[in-house]
N, C-alpha and C. Protein backbone atom coordinates (compact mmCIF):
# COMPACT_ATOMS: atom_id res chain seq x y z
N UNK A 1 65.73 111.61 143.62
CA UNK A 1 66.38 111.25 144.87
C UNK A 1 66.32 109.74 145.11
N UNK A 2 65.21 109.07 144.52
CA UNK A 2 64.93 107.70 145.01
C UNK A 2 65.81 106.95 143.87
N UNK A 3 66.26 107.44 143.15
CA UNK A 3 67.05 106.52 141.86
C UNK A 3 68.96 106.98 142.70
N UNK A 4 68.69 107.70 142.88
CA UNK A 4 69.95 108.06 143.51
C UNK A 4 70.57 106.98 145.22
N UNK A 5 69.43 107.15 145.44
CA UNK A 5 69.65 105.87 146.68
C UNK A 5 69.61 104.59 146.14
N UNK A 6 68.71 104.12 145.12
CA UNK A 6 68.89 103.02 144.65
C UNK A 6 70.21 102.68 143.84
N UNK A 7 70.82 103.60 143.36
CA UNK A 7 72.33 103.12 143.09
C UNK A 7 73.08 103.24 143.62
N UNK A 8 73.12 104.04 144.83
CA UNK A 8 74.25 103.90 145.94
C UNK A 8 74.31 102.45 147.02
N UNK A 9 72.24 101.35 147.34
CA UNK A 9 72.65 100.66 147.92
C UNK A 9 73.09 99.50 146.29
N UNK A 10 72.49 99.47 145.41
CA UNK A 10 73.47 98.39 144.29
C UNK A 10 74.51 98.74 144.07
N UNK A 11 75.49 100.08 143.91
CA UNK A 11 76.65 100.12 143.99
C UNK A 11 77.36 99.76 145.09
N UNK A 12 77.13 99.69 146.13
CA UNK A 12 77.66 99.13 147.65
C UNK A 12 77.43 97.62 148.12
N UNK A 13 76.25 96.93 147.05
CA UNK A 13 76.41 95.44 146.79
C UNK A 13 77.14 94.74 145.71
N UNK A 14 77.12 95.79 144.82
CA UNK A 14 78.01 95.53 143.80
C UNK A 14 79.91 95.26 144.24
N UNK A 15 80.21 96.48 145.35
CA UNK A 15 81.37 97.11 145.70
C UNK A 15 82.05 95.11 146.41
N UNK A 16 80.51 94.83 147.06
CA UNK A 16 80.93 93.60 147.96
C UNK A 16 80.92 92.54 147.53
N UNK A 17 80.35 92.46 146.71
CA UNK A 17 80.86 90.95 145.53
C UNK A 17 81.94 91.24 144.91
N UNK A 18 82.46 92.08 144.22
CA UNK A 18 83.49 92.54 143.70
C UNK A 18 84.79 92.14 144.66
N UNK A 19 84.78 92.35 146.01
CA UNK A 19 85.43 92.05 146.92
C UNK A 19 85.56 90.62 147.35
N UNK A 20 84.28 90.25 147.33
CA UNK A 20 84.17 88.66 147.58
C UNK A 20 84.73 87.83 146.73
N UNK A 21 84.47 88.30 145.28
CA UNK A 21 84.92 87.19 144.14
C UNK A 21 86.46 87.38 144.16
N UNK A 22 87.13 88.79 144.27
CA UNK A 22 88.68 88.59 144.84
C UNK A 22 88.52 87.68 145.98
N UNK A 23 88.50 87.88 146.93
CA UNK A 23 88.64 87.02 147.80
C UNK A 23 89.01 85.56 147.69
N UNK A 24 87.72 85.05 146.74
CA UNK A 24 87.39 83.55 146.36
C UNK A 24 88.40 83.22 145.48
N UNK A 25 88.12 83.97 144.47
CA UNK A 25 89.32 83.78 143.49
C UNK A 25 90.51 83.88 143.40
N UNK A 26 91.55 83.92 144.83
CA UNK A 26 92.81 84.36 145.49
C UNK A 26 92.83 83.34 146.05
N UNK A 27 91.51 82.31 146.10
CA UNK A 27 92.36 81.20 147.29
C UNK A 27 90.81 80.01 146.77
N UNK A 28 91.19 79.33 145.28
CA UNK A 28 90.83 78.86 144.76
C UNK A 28 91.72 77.17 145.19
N UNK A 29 93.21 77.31 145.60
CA UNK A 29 93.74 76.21 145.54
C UNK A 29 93.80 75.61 146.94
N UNK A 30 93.28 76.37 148.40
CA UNK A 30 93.37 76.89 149.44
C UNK A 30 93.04 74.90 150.32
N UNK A 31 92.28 74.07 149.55
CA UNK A 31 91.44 73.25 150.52
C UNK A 31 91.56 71.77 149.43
N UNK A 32 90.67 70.71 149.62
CA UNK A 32 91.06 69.81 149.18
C UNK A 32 89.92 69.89 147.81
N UNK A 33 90.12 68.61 146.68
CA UNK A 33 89.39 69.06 145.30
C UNK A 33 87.73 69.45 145.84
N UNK A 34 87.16 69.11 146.21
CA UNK A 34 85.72 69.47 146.49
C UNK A 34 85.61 70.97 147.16
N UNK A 35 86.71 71.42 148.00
CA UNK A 35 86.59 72.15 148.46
C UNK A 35 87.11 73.58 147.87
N UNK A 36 87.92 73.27 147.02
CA UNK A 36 88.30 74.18 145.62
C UNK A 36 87.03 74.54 144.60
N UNK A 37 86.72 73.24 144.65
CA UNK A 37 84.81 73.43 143.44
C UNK A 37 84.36 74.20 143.72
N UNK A 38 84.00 74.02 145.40
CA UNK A 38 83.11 74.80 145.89
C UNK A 38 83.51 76.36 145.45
N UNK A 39 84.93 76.48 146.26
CA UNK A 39 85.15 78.21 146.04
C UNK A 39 84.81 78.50 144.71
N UNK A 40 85.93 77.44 143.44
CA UNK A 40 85.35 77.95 142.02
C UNK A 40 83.68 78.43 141.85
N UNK A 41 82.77 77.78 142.66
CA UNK A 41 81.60 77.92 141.72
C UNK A 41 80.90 79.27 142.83
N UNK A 42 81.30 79.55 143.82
CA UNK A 42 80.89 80.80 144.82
C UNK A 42 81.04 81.95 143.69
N UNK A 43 82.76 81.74 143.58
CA UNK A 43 83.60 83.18 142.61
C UNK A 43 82.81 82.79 141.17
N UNK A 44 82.40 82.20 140.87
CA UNK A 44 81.72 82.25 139.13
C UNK A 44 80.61 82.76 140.02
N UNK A 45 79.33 82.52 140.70
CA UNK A 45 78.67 82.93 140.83
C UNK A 45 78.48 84.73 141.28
N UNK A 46 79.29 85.21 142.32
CA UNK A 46 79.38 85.81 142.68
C UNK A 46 79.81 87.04 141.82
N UNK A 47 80.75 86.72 140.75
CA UNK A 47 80.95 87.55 139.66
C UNK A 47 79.86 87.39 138.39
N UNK A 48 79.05 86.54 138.28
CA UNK A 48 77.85 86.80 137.79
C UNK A 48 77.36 87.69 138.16
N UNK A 49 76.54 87.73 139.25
CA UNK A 49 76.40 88.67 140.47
C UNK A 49 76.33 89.91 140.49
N UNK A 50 77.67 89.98 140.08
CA UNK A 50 78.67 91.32 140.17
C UNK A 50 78.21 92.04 138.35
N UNK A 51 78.03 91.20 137.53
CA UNK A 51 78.31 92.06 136.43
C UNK A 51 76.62 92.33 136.43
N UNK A 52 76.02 91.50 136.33
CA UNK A 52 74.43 91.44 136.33
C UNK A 52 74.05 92.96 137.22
N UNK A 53 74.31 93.36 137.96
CA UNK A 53 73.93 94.51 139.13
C UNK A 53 74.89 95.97 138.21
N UNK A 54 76.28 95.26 137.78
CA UNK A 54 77.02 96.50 136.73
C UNK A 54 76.00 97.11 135.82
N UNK A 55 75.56 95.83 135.35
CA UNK A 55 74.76 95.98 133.94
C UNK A 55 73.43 96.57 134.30
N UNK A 56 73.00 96.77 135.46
CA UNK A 56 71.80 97.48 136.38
C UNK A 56 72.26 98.55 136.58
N UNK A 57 73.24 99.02 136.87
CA UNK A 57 73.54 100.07 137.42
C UNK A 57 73.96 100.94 136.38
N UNK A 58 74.21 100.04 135.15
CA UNK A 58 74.70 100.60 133.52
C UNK A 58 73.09 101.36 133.16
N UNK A 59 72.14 100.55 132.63
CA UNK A 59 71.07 100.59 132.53
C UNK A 59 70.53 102.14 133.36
N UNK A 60 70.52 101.74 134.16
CA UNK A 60 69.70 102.90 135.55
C UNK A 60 70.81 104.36 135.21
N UNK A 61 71.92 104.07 134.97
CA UNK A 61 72.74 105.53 134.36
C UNK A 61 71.86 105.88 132.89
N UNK A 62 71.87 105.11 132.28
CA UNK A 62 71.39 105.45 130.83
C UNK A 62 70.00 106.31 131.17
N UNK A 63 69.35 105.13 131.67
CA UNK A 63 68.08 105.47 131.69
C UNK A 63 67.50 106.74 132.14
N UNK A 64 68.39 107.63 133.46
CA UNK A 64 68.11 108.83 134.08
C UNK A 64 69.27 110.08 133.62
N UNK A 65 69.82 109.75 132.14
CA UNK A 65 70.74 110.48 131.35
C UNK A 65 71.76 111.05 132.01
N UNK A 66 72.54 109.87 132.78
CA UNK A 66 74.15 110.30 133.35
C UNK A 66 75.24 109.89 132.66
N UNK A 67 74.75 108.65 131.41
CA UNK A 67 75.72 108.97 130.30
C UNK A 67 75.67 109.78 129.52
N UNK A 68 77.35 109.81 128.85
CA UNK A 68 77.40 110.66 127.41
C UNK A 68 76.71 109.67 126.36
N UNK A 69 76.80 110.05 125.42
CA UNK A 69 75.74 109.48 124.42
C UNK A 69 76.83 108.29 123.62
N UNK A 70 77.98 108.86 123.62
CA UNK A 70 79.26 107.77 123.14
C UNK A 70 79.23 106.72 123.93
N UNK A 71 79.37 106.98 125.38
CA UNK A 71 79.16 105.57 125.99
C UNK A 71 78.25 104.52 125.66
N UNK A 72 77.63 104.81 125.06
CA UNK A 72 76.37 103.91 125.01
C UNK A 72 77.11 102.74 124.00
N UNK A 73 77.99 103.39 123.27
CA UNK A 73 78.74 102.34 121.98
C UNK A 73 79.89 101.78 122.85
N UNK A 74 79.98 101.58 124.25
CA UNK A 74 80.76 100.82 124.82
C UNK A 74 80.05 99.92 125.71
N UNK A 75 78.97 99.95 125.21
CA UNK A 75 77.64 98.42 126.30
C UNK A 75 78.35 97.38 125.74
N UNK A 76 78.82 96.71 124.52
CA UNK A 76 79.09 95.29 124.08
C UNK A 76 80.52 95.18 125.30
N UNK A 77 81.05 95.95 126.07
CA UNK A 77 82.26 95.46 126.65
C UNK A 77 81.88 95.07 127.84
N UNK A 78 80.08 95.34 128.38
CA UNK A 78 79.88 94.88 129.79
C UNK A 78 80.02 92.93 129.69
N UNK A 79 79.17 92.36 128.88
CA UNK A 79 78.99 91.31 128.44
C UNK A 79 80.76 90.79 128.97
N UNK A 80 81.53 91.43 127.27
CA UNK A 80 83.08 90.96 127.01
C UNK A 80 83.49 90.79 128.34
N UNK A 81 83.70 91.99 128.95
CA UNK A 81 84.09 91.54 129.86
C UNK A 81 83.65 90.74 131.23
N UNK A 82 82.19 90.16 131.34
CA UNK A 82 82.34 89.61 132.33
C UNK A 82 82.41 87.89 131.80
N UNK A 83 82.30 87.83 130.68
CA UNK A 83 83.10 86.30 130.11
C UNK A 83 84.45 86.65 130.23
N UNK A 84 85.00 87.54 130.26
CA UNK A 84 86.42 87.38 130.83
C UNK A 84 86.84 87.61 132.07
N UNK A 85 86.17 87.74 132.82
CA UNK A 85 86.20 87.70 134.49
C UNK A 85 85.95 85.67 134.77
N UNK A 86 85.22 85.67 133.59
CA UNK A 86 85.02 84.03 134.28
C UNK A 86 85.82 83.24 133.93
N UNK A 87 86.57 84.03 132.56
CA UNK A 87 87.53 82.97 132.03
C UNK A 87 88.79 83.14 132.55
N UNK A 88 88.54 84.24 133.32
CA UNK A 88 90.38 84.20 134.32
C UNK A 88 90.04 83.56 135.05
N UNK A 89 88.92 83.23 136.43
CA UNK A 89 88.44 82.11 137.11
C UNK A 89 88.83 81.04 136.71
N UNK A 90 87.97 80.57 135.73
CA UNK A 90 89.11 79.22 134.83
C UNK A 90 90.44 79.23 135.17
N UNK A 91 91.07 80.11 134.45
CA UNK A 91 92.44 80.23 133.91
C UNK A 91 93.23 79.99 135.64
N UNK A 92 92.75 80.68 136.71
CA UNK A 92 93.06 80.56 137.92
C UNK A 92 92.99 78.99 138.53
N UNK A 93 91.44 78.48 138.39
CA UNK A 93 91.30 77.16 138.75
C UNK A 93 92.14 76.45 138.33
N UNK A 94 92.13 76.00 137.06
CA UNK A 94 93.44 74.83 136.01
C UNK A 94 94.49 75.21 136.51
N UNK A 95 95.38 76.24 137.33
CA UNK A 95 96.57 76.44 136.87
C UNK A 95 97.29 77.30 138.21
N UNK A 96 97.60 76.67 139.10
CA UNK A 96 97.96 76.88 140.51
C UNK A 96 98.82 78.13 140.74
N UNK A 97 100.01 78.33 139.46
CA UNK A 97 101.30 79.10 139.37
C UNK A 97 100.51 80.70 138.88
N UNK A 98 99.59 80.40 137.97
CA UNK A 98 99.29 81.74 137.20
C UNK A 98 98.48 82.57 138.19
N UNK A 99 99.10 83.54 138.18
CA UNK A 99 98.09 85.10 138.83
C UNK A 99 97.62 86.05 138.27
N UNK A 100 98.38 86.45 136.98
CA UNK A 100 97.69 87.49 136.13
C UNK A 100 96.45 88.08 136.16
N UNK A 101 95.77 86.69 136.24
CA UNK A 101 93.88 86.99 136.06
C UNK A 101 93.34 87.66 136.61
N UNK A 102 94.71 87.43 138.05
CA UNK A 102 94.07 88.41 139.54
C UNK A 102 93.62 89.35 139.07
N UNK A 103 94.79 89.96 138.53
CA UNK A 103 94.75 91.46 137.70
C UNK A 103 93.62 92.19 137.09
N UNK A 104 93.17 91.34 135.91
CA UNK A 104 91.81 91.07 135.13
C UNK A 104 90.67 91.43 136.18
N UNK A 105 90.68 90.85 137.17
CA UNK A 105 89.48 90.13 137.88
C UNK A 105 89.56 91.25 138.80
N UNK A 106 90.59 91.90 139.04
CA UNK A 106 90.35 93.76 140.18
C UNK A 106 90.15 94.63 139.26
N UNK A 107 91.10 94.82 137.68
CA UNK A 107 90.99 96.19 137.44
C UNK A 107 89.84 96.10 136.50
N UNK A 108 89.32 95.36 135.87
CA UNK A 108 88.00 95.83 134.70
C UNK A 108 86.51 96.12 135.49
N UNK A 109 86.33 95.04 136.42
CA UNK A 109 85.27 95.88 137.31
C UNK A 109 85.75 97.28 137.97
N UNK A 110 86.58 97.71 138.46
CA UNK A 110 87.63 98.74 138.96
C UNK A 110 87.10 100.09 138.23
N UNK A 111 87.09 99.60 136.64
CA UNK A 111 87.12 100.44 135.76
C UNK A 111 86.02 101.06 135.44
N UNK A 112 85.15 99.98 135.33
CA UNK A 112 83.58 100.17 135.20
C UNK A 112 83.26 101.27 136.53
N UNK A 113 83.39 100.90 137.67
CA UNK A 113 82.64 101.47 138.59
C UNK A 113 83.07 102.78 138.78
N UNK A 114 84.68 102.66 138.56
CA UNK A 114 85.06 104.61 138.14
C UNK A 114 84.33 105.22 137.05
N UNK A 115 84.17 104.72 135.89
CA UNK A 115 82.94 105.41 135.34
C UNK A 115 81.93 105.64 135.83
N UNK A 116 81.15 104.78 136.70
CA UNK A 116 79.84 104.87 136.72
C UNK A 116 79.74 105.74 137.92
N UNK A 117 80.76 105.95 138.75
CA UNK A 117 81.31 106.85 139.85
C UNK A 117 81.48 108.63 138.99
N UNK A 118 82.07 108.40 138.21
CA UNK A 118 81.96 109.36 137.12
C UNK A 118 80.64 110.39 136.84
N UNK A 119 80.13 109.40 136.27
CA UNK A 119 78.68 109.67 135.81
C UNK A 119 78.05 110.01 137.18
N UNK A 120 77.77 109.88 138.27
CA UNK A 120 77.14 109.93 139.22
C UNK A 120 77.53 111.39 140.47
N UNK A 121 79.01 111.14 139.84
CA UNK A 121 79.53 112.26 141.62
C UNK A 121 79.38 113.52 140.77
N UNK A 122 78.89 114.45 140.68
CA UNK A 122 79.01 115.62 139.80
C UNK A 122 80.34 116.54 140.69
N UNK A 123 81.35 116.45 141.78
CA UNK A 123 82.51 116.56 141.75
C UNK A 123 83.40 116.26 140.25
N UNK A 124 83.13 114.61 140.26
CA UNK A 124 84.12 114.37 139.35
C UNK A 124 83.68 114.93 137.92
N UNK A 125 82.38 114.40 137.93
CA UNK A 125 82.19 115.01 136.43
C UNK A 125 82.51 116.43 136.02
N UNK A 126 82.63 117.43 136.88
CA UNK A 126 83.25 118.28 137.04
C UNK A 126 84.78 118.96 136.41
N UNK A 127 85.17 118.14 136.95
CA UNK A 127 87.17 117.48 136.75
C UNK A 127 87.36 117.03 135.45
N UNK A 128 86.55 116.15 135.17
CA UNK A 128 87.36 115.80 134.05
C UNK A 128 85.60 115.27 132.82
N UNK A 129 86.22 115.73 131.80
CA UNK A 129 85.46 115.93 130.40
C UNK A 129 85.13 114.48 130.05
N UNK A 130 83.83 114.19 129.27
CA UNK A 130 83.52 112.85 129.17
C UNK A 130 83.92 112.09 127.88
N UNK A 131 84.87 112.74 127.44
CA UNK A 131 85.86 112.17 126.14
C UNK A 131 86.46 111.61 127.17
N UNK A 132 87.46 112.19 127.98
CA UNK A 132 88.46 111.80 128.76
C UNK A 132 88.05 110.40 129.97
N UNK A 133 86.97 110.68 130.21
CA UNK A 133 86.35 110.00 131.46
C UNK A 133 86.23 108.32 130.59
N UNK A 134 85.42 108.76 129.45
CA UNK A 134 85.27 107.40 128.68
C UNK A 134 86.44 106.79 128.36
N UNK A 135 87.40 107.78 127.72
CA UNK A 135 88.41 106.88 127.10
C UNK A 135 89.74 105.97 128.43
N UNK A 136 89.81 106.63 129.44
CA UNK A 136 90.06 106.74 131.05
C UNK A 136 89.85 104.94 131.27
N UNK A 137 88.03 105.22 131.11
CA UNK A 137 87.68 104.06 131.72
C UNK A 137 87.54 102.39 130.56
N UNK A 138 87.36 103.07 129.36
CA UNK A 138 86.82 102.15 128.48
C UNK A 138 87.95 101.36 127.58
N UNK A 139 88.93 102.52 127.25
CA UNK A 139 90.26 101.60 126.47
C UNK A 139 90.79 100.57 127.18
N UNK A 140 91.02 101.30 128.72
CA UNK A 140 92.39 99.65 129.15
C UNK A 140 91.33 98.59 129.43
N UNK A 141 89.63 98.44 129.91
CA UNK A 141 88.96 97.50 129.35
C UNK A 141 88.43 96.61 128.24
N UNK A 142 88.88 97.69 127.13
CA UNK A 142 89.12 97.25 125.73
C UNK A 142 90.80 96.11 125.35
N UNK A 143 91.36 96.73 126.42
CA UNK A 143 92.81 95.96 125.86
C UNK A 143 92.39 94.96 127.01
N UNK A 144 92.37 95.09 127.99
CA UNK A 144 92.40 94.15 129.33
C UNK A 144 91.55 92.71 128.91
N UNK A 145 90.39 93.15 128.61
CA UNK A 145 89.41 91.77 128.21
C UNK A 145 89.50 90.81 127.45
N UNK A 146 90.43 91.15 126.23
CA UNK A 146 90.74 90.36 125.48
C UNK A 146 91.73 88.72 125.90
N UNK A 147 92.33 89.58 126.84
CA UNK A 147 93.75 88.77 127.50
C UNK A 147 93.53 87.51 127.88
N UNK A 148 92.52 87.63 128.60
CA UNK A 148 92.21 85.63 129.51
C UNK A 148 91.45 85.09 128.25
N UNK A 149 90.73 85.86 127.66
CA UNK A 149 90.76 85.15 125.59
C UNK A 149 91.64 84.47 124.99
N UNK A 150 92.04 84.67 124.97
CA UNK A 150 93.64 84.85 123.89
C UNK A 150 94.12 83.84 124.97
N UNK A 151 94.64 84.13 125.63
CA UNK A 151 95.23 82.88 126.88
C UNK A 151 94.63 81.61 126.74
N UNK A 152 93.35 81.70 126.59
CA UNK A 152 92.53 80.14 127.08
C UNK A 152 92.90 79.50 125.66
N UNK A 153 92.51 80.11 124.53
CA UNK A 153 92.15 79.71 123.36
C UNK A 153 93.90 79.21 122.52
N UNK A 154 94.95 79.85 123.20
CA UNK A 154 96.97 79.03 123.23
C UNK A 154 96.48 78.04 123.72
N UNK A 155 96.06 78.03 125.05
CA UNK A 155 95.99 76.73 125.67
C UNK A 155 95.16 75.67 125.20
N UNK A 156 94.18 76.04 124.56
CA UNK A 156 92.87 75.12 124.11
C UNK A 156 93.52 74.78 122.90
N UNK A 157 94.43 74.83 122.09
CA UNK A 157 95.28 74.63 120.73
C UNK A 157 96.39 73.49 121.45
N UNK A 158 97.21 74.20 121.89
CA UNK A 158 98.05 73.28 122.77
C UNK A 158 97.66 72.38 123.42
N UNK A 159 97.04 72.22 123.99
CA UNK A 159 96.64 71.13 124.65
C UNK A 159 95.92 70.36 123.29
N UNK A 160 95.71 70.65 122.24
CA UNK A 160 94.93 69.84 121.21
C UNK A 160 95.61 69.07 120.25
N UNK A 161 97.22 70.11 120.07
CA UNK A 161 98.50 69.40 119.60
C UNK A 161 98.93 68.53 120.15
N UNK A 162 99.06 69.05 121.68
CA UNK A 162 99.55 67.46 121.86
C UNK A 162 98.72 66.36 122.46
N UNK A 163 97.96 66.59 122.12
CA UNK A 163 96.91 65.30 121.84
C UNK A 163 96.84 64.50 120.45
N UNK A 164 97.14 65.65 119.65
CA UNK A 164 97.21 65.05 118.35
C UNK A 164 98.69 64.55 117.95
N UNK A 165 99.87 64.70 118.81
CA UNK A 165 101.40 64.14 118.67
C UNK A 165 101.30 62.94 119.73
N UNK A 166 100.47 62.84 120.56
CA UNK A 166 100.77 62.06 121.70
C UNK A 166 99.17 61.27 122.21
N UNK A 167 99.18 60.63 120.87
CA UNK A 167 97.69 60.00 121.29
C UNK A 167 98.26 58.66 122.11
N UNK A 168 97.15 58.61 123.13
CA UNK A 168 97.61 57.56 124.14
C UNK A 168 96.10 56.06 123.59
């Protein structure tokens, strides 16, 4: 009972950083340069935050056997993805026009916590089978994470070409 309350109040602090770092990270361009820093470094922190308490709340499932045993070969995507929560932050900060990241930055935590919602509500676990539940939650975080990757690393080339066509 006492592990059960303890992940309902870290899932409900978790729920509010998750919320906050949208927040921050929606209105990164909002104020003048210092005052942009600031938000940037709230939303990096805050999604630190956020994955650090995931990765607690990952842990504390394992540990009191509310995962399937397959899940366990999807821990390297908590990490992946919260370097890619920071690198859409980036990708947001540098770049006034782009929103995509938004995307990134709601649905992979989104995803996580429906699993771990999963694992926890024995309603749902109920409903639906933990092939299904995993693959549900873990593939479009598998495709999703890669993305603000792949994005930074065009740009980190490009920007290196033309440095190397246009040395000043």
């Amino acid at each position: 009972m006492l592990t059960i309350i303890i992940f309902i109040l870290l899932s409900a602090l978790a729920l509010f950083l998750w919320l906050a770092s949208l927040a921050a990270s929606s209105s990164l361009h909002n104020s003048d340069n210092a005052g942009n820093a600031l938000a940037r470094l709230y939303c990096i922190v805050e999604l630190a935050l956020l994955w650090l308490l995931l990765g607690t709340l990952l842990i504390i499932s394992i540990a009191t056997d509310r995962i399937e045993i397959f899940a366990i070969f999807a821990l390297p995507l908590l990490p992946i993805s919260a370097v890619s929560s920071i690198i859409s932050v980036d990708l947001l900060a540098n770049n006034r026009r782009l929103k995509w990241p938004l995307a990134t930055l709601a649905l992979i935590p989104a995803l996580n916590f429906a699993y771990l919602a999963w694992c926890w509500i024995p309603w749902l676990n109920s409903r639906l089978n933990p092939t299904a539940a995993g693959v549900c939650a873990f593939l479009p975080i598998l495709l999703l994470a890669p993305i603000p990757m792949i994005h930074r690393n065009k740009l980190t080339r490009l920007h290196a070409a033309n440095q190397v066509n246009d040395p000043k």
